[in-house]
Protein backbone atom coordinates (compact mmCIF):
# COMPACT_ATOMS: atom_id res chain seq x y z
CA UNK A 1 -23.34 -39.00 9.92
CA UNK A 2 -25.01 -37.45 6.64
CA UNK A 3 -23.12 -37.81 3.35
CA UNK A 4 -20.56 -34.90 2.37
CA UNK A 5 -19.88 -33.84 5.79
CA UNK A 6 -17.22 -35.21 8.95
CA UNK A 7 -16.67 -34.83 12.28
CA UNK A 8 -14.08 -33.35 13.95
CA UNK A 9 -11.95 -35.42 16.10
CA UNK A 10 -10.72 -34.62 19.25
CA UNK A 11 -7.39 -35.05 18.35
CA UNK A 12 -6.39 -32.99 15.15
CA UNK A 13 -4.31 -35.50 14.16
CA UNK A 14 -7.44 -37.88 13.66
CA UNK A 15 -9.06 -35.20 11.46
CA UNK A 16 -9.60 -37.13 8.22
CA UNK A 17 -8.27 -34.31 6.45
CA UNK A 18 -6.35 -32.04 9.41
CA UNK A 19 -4.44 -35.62 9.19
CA UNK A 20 -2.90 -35.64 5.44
CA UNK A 21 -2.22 -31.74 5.48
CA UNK A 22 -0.33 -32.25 8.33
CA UNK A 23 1.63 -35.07 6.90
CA UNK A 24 2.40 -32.37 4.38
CA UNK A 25 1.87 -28.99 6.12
CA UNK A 26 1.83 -29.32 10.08
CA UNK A 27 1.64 -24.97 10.33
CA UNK A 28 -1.13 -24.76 8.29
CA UNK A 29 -3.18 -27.69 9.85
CA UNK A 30 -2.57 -25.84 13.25
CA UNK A 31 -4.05 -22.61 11.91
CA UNK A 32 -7.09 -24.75 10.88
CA UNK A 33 -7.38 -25.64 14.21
CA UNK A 34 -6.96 -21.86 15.63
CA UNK A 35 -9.48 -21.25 13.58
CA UNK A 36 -12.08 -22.93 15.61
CA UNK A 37 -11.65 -26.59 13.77
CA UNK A 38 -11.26 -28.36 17.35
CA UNK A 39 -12.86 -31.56 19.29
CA UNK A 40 -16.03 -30.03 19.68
CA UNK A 41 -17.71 -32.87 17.99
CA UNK A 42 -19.02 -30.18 15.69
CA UNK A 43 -20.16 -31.04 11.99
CA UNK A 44 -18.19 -29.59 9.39
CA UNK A 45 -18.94 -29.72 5.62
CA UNK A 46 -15.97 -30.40 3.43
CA UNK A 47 -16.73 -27.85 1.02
CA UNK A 48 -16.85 -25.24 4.09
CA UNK A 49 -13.20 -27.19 5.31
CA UNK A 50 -11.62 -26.89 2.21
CA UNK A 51 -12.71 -23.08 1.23
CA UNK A 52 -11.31 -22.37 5.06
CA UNK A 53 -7.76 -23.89 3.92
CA UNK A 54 -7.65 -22.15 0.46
CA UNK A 55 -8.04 -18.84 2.14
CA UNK A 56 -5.10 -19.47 4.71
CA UNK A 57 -2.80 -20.49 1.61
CA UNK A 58 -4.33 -17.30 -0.35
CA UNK A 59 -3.41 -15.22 3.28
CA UNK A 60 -0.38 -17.12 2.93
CA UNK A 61 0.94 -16.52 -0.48
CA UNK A 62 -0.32 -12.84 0.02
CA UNK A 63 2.21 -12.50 2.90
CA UNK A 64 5.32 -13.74 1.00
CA UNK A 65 4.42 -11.71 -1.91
CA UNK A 66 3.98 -8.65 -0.20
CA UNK A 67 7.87 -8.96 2.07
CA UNK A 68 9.16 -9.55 -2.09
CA UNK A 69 7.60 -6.54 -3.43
CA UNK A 70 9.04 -4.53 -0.59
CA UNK A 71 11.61 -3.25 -3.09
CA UNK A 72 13.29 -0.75 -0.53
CA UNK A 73 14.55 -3.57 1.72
CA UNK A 74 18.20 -4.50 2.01
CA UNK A 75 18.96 -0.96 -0.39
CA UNK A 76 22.04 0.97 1.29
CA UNK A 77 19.78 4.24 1.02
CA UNK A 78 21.70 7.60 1.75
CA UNK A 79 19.20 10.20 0.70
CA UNK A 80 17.48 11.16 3.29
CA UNK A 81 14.31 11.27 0.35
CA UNK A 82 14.60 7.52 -0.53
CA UNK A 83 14.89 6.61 3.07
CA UNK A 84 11.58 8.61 3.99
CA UNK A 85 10.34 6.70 0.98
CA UNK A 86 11.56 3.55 2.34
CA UNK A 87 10.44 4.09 5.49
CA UNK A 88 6.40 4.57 4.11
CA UNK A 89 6.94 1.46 1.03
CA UNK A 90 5.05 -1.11 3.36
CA UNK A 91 2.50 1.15 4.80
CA UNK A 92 1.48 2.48 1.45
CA UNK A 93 1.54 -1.15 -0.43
CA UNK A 94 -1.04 -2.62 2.49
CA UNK A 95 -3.41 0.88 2.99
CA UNK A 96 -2.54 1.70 6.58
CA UNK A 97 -0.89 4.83 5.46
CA UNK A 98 -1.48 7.33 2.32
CA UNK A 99 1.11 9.34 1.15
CA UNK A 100 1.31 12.15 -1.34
CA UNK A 101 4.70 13.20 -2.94
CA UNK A 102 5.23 16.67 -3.70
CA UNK A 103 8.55 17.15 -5.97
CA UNK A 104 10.13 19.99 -7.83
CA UNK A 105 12.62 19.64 -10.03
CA UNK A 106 14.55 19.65 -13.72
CA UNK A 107 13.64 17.31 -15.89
CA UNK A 108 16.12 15.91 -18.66
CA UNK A 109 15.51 18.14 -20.76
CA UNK A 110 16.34 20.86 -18.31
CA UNK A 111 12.95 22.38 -17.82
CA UNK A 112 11.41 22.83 -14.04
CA UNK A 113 8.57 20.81 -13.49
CA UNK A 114 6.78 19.72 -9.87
CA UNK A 115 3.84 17.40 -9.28
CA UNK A 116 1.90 15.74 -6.65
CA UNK A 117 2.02 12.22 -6.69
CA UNK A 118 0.10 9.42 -5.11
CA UNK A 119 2.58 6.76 -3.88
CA UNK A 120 0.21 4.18 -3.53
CA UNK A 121 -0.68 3.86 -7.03
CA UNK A 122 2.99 4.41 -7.97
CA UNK A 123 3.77 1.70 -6.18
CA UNK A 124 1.51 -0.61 -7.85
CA UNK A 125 1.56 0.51 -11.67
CA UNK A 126 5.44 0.57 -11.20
CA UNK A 127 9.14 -1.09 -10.36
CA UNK A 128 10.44 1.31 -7.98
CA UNK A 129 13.66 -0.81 -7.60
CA UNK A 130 15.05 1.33 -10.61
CA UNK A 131 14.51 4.81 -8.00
CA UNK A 132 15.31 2.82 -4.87
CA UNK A 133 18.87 1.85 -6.39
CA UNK A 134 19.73 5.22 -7.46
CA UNK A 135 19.01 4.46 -11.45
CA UNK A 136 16.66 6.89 -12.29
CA UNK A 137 14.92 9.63 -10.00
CA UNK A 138 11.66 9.97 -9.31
CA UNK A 139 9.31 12.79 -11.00
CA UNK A 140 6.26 14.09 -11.66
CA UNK A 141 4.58 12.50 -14.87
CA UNK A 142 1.64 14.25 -16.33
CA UNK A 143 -0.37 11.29 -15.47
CA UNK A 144 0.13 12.07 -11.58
CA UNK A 145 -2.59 14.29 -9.26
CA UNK A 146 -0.86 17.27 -10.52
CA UNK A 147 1.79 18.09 -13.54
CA UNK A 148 3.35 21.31 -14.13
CA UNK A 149 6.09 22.61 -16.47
CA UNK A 150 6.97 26.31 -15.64
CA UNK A 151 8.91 26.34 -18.93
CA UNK A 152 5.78 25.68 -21.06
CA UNK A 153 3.06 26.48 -18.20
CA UNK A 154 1.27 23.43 -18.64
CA UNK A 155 -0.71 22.18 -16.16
CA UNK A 156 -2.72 19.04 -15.77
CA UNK A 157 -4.97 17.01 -12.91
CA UNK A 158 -5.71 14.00 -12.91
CA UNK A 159 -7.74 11.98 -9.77
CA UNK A 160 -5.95 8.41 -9.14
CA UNK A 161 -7.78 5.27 -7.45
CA UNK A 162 -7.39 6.93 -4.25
CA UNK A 163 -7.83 10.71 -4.35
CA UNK A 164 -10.12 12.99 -6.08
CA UNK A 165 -8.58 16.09 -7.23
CA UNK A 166 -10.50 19.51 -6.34
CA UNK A 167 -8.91 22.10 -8.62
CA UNK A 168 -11.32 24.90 -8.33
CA UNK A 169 -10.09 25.61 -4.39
CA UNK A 170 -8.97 29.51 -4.23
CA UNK A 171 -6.40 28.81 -1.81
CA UNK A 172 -4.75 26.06 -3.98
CA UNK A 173 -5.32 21.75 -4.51
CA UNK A 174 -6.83 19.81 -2.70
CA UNK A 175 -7.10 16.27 -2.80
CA UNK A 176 -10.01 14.29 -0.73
CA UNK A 177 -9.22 10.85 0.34
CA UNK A 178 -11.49 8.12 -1.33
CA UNK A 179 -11.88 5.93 1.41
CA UNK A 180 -12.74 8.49 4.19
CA UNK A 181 -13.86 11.43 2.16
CA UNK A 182 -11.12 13.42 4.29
CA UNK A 183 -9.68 16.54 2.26
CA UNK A 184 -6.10 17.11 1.87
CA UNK A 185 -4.72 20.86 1.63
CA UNK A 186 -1.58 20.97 0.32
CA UNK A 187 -1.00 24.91 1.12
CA UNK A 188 2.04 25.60 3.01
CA UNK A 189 0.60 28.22 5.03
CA UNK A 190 -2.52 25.96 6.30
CA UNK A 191 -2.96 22.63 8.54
CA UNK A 192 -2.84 19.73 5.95
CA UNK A 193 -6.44 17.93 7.43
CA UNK A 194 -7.38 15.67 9.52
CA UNK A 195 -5.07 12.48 10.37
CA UNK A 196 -2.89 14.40 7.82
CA UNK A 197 0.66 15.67 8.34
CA UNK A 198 3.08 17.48 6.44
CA UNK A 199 7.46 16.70 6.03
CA UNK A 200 9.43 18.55 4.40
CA UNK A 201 12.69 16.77 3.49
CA UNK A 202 15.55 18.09 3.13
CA UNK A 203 17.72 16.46 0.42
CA UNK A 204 20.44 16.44 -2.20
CA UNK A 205 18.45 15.16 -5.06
CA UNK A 206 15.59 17.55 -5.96
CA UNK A 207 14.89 21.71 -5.52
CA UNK A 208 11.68 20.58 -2.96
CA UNK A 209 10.37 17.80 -1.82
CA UNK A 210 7.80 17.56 0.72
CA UNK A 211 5.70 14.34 1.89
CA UNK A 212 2.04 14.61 2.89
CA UNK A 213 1.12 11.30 5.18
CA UNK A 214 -2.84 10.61 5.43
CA UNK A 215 -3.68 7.68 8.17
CA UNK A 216 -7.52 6.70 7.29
CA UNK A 217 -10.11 6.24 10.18
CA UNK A 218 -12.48 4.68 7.88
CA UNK A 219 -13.17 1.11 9.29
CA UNK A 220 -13.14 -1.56 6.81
C-alpha cells in the first residue's frame, strides 16, 4: 500500500478511521459510508477522507444553525401579516423562495411612508425576533429597494444583494431578480412576472401590505 493513503475495509467498522469516529460519532461514520466509503477495496487518501468528514460536520452545523435562526418558530402569531411572514422565514433564509414586502404605513413620527423590501437580506442583516414577538413593527427604511415619505416626498432606491432596481420603468418599479435575471413588476394592474405571484394581506397592523413571492428556475 503507498504511504499516506488506506484501504477501505469491508466492514466499516474496520476502517482505520470510520472505526474511532464511530466510537465517537456512529451517524456521521454511516454518512461516510453513504457517501460511497464502502468495501470496495478502493484506495482512499486521508487528506481526501478527512476533507469528506469536515464537510458533513460543516453540512451539519449548517443544519442546526439554520432550525435556530428560524426566529418565527414556536411565536403564538395572530396577524395574519407575521404569519404570512412566518410562513416564507425558511424559504427566504435557504434561497428557494424570494420575497418582496410592500408596506404602507405611519411611522413614529406620524408621517406616511411605504417601501419595498427584500426579505432575504432583512433576514440576514437583522433580528427579526423583535417583529416576530410583537416589539416593534416592521417598516420601510430608506436603505430598502424603495423609501418614500409622502409627508416630505422623498424618495430613494436602492438595489440589495438580490435585486436590481429599474427606476426609469413608465409604468412604475421594477425589480429584476439577480440570480435568474427575471423582472419583477410591482404594478397592481399588471401580472407580477414569471414564477412571480402577488398577496395581498389583509391585516390589522399596517394601511397595505402586499407580498410579492419570486421562485427562481435558475439551476445552481
Amino acid at each position: 500500500m503507498s504511504k499516506g493513503c488506506l484501504t477501505v475495509a469491508k466492514d466499516v467498522s474496520e476502517h482505520p478511521l470510520i472505526g474511532n469516529i464511530m466510537s465517537d460519532d456512529e451517524s456521521l461514520a454511516r454518512q461516510l459510508v453513504e457517501l460511497g466509503y464502502r468495501g470496495t477495496g478502493e484506495i482512499l487518501k486521508r487528506e481526501d477522507f478527512e476533507a469528506r468528514k469536515a464537510a458533513i460536520e460543516i453540512a451539519r452545523l449548517a443544519e442546526r444553525t439554520q432550525k435556530k435562526t428560524l426566529t418565527s418558530a414556536g411565536k403564538d402569531l395572530q396577524d395574519n401579516f407575521l404569519k404570512a411572514l412566518a410562513v416564507r422565514e425558511e424559504d427566504n433564509r435557504n434561497g428557494k423562495v424570494s420575497t418582496v414586502i410592500f408596506i404602507r404605513d405611519k411611522n413614529a413620527y406620524g408621517q406616511e411612508v411605504s417601501g419595498y423590501i427584500d426579505y432575504a437580506d432583512r433576514l440576514k442583516t437583522e433580528d427579526f425576533e423583535v417583529y416576530f414577538s410583537g416589539k416593534k413593527r416592521l417598516l420601510p427604511r430608506p436603505s430598502d429597494l424603495s423609501f418614500y415619505n409622502w409627508d416630505s416626498q422623498i424618495a430613494i432606491c436602492n438595489s440589495s444583494p438580490n435585486y436590481q432596481v429599474i427606476d426609469d420603468n413608465p409604468d412604475g418599479l421594477l425589480f429584476k431578480y439577480k440570480k435568474d435575471r427575471k423582472i419583477l413588476s410591482v404594478d397592481p394592474k399588471g401580472h407580477p412576472g414569471d414564477n412571480s405571484t402577488r398577496t395581498s394581506v389583509q391585516t390589522d397592523l399596517y394601511i397595505q401590505a402586499v407580498i410579492f413571492d419570486h421562485i427562481s428556475r435558475r439551476k445552481t
